[in-house]
C-alpha atoms as a PDB file:
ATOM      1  CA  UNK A   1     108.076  76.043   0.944  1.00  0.00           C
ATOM      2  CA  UNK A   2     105.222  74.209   2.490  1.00  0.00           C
ATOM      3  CA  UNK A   3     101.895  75.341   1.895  1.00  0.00           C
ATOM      4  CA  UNK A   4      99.360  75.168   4.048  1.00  0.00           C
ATOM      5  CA  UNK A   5      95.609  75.325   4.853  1.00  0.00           C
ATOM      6  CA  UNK A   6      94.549  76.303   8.490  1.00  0.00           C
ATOM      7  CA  UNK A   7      91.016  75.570   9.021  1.00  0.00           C
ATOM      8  CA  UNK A   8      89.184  76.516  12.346  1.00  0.00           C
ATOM      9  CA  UNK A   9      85.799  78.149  13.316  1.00  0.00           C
ATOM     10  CA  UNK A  10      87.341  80.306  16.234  1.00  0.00           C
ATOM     11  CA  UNK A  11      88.278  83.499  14.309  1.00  0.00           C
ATOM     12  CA  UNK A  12      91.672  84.157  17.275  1.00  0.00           C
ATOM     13  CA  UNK A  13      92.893  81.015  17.146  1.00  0.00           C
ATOM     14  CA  UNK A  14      92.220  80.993  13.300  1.00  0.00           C
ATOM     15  CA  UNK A  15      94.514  83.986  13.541  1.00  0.00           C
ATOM     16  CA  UNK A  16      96.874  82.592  15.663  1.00  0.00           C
ATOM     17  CA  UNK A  17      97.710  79.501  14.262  1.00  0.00           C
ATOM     18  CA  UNK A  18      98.171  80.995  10.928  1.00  0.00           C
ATOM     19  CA  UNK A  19     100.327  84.286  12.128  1.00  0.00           C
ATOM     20  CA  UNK A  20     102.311  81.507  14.378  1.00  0.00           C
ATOM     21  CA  UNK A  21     103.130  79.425  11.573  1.00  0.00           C
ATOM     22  CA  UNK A  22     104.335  82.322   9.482  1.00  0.00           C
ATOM     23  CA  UNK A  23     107.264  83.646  11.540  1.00  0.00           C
ATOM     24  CA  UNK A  24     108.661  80.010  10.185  1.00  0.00           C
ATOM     25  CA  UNK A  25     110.320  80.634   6.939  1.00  0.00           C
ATOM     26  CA  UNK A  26     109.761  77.729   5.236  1.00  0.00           C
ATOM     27  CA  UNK A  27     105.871  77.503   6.253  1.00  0.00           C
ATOM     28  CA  UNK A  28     103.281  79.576   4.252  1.00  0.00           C
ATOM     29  CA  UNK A  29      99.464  79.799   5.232  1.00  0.00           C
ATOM     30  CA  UNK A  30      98.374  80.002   1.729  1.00  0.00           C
ATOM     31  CA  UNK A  31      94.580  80.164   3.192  1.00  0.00           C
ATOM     32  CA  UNK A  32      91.640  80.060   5.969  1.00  0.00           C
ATOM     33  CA  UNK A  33      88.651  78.854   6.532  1.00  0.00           C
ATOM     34  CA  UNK A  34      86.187  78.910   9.148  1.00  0.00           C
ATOM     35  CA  UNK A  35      84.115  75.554   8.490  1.00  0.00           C
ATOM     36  CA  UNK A  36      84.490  72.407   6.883  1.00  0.00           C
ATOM     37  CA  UNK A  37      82.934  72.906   4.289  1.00  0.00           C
ATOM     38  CA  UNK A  38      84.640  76.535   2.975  1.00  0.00           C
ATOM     39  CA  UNK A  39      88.317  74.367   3.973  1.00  0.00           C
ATOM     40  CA  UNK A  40      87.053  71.510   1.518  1.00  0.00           C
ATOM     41  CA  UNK A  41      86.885  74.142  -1.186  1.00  0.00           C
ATOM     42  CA  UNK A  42      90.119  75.748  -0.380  1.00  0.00           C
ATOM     43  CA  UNK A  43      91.857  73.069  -0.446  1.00  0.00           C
ATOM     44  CA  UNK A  44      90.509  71.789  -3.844  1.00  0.00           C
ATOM     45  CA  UNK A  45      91.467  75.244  -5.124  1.00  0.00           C
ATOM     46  CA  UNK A  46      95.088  76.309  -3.181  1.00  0.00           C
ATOM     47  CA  UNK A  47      96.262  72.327  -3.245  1.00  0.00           C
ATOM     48  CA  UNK A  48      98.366  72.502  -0.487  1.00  0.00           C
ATOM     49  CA  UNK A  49     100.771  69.893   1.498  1.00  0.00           C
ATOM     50  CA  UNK A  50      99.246  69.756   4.699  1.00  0.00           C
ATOM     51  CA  UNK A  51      95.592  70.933   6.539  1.00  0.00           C
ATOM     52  CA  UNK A  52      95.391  71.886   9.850  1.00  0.00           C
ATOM     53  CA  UNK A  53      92.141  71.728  11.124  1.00  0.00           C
ATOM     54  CA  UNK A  54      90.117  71.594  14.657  1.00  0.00           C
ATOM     55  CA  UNK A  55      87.932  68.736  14.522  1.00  0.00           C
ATOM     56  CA  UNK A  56      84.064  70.508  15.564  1.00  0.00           C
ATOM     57  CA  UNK A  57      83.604  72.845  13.111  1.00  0.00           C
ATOM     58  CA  UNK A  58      80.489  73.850  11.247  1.00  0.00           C
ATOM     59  CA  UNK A  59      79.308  72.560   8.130  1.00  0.00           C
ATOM     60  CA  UNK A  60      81.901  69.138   8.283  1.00  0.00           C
ATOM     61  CA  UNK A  61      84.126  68.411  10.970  1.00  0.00           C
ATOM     62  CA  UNK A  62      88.049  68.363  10.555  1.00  0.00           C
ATOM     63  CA  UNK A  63      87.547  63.916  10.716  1.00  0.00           C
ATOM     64  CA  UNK A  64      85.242  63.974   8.096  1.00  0.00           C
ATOM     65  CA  UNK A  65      87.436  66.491   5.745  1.00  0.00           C
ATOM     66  CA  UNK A  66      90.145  63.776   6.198  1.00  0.00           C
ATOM     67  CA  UNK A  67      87.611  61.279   5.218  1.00  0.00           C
ATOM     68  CA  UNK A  68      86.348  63.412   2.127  1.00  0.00           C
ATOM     69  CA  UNK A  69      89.963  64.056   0.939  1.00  0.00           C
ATOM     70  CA  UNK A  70      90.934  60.450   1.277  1.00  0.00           C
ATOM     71  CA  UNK A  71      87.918  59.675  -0.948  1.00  0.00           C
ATOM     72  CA  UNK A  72      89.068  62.398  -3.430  1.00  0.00           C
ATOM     73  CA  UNK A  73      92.582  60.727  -3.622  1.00  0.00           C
ATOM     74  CA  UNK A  74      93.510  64.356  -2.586  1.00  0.00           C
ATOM     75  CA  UNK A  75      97.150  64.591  -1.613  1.00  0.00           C
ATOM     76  CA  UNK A  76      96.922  67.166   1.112  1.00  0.00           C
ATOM     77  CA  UNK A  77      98.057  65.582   5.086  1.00  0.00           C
ATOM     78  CA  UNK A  78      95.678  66.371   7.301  1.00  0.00           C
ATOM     79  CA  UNK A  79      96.508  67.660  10.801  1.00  0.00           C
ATOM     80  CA  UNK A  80      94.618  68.129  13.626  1.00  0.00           C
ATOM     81  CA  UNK A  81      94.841  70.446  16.138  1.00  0.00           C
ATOM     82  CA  UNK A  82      92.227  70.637  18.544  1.00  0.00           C
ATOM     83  CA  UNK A  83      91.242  70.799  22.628  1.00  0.00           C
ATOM     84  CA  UNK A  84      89.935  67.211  22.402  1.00  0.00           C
ATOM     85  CA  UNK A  85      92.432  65.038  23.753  1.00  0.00           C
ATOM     86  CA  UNK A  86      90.219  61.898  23.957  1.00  0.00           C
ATOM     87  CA  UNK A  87      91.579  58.457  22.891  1.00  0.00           C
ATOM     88  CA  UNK A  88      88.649  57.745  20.751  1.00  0.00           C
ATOM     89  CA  UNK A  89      88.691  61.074  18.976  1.00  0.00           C
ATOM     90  CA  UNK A  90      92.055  60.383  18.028  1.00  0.00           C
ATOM     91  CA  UNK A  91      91.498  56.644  16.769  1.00  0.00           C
ATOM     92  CA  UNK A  92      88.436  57.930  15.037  1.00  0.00           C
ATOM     93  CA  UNK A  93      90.992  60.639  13.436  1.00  0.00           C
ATOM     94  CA  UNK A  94      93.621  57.603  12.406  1.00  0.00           C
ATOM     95  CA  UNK A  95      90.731  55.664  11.216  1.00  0.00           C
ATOM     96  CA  UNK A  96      89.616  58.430   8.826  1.00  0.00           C
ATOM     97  CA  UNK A  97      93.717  59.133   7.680  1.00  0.00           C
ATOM     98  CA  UNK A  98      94.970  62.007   9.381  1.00  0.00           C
ATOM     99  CA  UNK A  99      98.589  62.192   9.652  1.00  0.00           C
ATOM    100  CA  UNK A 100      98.864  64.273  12.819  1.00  0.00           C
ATOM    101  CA  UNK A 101      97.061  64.652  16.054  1.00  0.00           C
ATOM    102  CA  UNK A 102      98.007  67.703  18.283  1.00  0.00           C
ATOM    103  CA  UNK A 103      96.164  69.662  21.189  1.00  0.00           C
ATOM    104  CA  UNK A 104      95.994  73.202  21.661  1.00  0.00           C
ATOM    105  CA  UNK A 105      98.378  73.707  24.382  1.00  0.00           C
ATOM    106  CA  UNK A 106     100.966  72.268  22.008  1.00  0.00           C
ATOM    107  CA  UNK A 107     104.320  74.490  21.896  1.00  0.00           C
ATOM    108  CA  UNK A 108     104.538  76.611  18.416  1.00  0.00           C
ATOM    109  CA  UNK A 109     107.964  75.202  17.810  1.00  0.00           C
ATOM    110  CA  UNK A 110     106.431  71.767  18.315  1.00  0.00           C
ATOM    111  CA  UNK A 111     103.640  72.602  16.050  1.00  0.00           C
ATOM    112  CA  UNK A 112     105.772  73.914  13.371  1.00  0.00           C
ATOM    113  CA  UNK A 113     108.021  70.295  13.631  1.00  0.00           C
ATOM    114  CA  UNK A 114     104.869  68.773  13.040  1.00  0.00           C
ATOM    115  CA  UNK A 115     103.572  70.265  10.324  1.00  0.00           C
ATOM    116  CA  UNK A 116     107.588  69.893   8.308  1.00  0.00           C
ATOM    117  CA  UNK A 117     107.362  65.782   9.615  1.00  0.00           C
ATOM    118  CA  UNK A 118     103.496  65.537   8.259  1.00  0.00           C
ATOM    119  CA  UNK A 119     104.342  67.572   4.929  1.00  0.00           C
ATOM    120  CA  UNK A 120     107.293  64.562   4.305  1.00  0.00           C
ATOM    121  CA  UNK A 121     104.776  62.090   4.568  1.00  0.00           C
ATOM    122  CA  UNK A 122     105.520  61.103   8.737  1.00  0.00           C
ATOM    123  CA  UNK A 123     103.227  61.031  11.244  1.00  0.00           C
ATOM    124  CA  UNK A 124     103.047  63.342  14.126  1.00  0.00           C
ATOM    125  CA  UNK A 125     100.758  62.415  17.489  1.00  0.00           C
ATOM    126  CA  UNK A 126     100.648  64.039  20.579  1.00  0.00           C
ATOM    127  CA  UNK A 127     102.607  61.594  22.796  1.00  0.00           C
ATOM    128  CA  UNK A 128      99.985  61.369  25.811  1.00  0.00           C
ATOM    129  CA  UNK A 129      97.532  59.951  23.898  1.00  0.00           C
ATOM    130  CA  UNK A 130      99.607  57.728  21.272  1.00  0.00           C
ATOM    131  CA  UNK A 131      99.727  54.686  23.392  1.00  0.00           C
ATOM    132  CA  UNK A 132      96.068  55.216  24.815  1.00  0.00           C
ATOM    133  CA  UNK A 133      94.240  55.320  21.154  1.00  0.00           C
ATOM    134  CA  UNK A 134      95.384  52.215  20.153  1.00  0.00           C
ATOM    135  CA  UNK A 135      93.676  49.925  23.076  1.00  0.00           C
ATOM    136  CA  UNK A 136      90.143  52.453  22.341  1.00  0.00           C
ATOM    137  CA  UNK A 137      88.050  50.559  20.528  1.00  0.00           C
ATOM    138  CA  UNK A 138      84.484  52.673  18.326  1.00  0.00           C
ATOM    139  CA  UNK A 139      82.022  50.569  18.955  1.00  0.00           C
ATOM    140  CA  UNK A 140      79.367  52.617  17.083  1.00  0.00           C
ATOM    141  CA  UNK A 141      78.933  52.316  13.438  1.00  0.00           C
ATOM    142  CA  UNK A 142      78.610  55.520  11.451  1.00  0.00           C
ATOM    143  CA  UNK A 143      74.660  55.835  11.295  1.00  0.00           C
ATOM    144  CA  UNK A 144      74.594  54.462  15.409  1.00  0.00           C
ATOM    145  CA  UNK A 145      76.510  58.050  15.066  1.00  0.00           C
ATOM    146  CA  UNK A 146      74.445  60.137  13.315  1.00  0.00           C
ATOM    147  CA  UNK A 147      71.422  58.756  15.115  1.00  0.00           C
ATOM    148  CA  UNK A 148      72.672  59.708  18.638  1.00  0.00           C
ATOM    149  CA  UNK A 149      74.340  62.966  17.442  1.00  0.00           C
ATOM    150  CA  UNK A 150      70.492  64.065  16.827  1.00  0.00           C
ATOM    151  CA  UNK A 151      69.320  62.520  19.890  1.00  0.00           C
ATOM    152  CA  UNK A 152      71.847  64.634  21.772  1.00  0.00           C
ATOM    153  CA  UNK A 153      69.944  67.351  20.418  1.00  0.00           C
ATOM    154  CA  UNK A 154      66.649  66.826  22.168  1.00  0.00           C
ATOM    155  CA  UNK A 155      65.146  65.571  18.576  1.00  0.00           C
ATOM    156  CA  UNK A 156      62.212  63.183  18.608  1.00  0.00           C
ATOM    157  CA  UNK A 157      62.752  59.924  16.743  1.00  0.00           C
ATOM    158  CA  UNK A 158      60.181  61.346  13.965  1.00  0.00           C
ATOM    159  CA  UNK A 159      62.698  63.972  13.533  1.00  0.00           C
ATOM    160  CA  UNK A 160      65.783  62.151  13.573  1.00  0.00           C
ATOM    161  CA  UNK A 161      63.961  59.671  11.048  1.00  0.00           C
ATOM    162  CA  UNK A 162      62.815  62.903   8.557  1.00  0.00           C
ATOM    163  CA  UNK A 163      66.346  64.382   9.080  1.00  0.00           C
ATOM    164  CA  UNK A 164      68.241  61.384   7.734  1.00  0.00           C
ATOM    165  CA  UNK A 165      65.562  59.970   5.536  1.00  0.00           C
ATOM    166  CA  UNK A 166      65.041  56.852   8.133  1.00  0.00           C
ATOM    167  CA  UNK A 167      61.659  55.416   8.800  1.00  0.00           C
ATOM    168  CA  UNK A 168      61.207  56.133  12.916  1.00  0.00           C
ATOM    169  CA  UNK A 169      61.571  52.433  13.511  1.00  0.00           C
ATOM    170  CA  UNK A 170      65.079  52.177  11.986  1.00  0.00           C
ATOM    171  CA  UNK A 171      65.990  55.341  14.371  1.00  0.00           C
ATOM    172  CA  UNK A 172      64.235  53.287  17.175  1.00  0.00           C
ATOM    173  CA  UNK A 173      66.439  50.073  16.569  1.00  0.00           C
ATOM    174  CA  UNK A 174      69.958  52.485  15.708  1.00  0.00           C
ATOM    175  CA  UNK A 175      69.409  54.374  19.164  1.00  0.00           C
ATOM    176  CA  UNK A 176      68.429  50.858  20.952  1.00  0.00           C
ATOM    177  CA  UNK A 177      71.783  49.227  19.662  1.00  0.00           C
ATOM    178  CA  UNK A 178      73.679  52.024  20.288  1.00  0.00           C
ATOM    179  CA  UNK A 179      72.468  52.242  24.129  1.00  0.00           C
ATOM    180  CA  UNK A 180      73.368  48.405  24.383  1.00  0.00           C
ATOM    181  CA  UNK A 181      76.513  49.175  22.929  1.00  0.00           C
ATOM    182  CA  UNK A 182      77.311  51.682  25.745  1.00  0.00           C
ATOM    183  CA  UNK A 183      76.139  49.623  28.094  1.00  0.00           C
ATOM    184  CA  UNK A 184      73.329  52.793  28.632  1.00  0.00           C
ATOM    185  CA  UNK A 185      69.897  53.075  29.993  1.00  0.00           C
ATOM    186  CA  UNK A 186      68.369  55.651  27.423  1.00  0.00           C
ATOM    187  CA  UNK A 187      69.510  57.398  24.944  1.00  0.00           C
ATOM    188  CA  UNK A 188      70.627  60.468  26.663  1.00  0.00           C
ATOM    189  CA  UNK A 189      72.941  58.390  28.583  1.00  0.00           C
ATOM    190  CA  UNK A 190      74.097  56.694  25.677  1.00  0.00           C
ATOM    191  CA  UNK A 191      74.983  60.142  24.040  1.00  0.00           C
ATOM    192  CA  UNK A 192      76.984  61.144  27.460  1.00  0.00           C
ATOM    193  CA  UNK A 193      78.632  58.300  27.149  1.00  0.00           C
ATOM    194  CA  UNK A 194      79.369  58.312  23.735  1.00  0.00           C
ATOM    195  CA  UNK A 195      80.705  61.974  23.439  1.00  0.00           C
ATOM    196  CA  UNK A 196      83.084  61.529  26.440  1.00  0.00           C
ATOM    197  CA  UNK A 197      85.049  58.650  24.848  1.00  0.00           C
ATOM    198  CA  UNK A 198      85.266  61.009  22.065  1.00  0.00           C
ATOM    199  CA  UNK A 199      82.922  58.593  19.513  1.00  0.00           C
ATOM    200  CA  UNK A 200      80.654  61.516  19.084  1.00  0.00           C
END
């Protein structure tokens, strides 16, 4: 039996998933979560082969899980399942060690193959945007990240510096290489730009 951890803040598709991958008889959802954080603790408790999980949740999101439980030396797969079929989402989700990347609109018998191929160690990509991730390069580093992530959010630099313990120069110099980066004028462009290449 493979046991599994479904993690993902929209309460239907929460139910879905799981209630899809139970008419499979050799699949059990042996729990739920609705944010990053309550999956982290789930899956430290339940231990189970493989995670799905969206990737924008609340609290952490489904790359940075991977990323914890990688750290952790956890041996639950992590698979993704999410409406963000970007290139650089999914490198960023290879970079971080996530075994599978799947969108929504993926069939429930494909979904099911996925999760038996992750749970025996295999990897599992959606085949439109295999080839496409590996040419996508990140160009921002993690903090260039963090920085514009805040900046998307109207904050001022003095906000963006108390909020991540930076002085407001640093935050001046992180949002100035990230705009030449992305080749931006400002740094709302730089955030548009960012977010649709999925490095956001």
């Amino acid at each position: 039996m493979i046991r599994v951890v479904v993690a993902e803040d929209q309460v239907m598709v929460l139910g879905a998933l799981s209630a899809l991958l139970e008419l499979d008889g050799d699949i059990a959802v042996v729990g739920r979560a609705a944010d990053g954080i309550a999956a982290l603790d789930l899956i430290r408790r339940e231990k189970p082969d493989v995670v799905i999980s969206d990737i924008e949740m609340p609290g952490m999101t489904g790359i940075e899980l991977a990323r914890q439980l990688g750290a952790e030396k956890n041996s639950a797969r992590v698979l993704i399942v999410t409406t963000f079929g970007r290139p650089g989402y999914l490198r960023r989700a290879l970079d971080a060690g996530v075994y599978g990347y799947l969108l929504k609109d993926t069939p429930s018998d494909q979904l099911a193959a996925a999760v038996r191929k992750v749970a025996a160690g295999g990897r599992a990509v959606a085949p439109e945007l295999s080839e496409a991730a590996w040419g996508v390069a990140d160009p921002l580093s993690e903090r260039e990240r963090d920085v514009l992530r805040l900046a998307e959010q109207g904050r001022s630099n003095k906000e963006i510096a108390d909020t991540l313990a930076l002085s407001a120069g640093t935050v001046r110099n992180y949002l100035y290489e990230a705009a030449q980066k992305l080749d931006a004028q400002n740094r709302v462009e730089a955030a548009r730009i960012a977010r649709a290449n999925g490095w956001l």
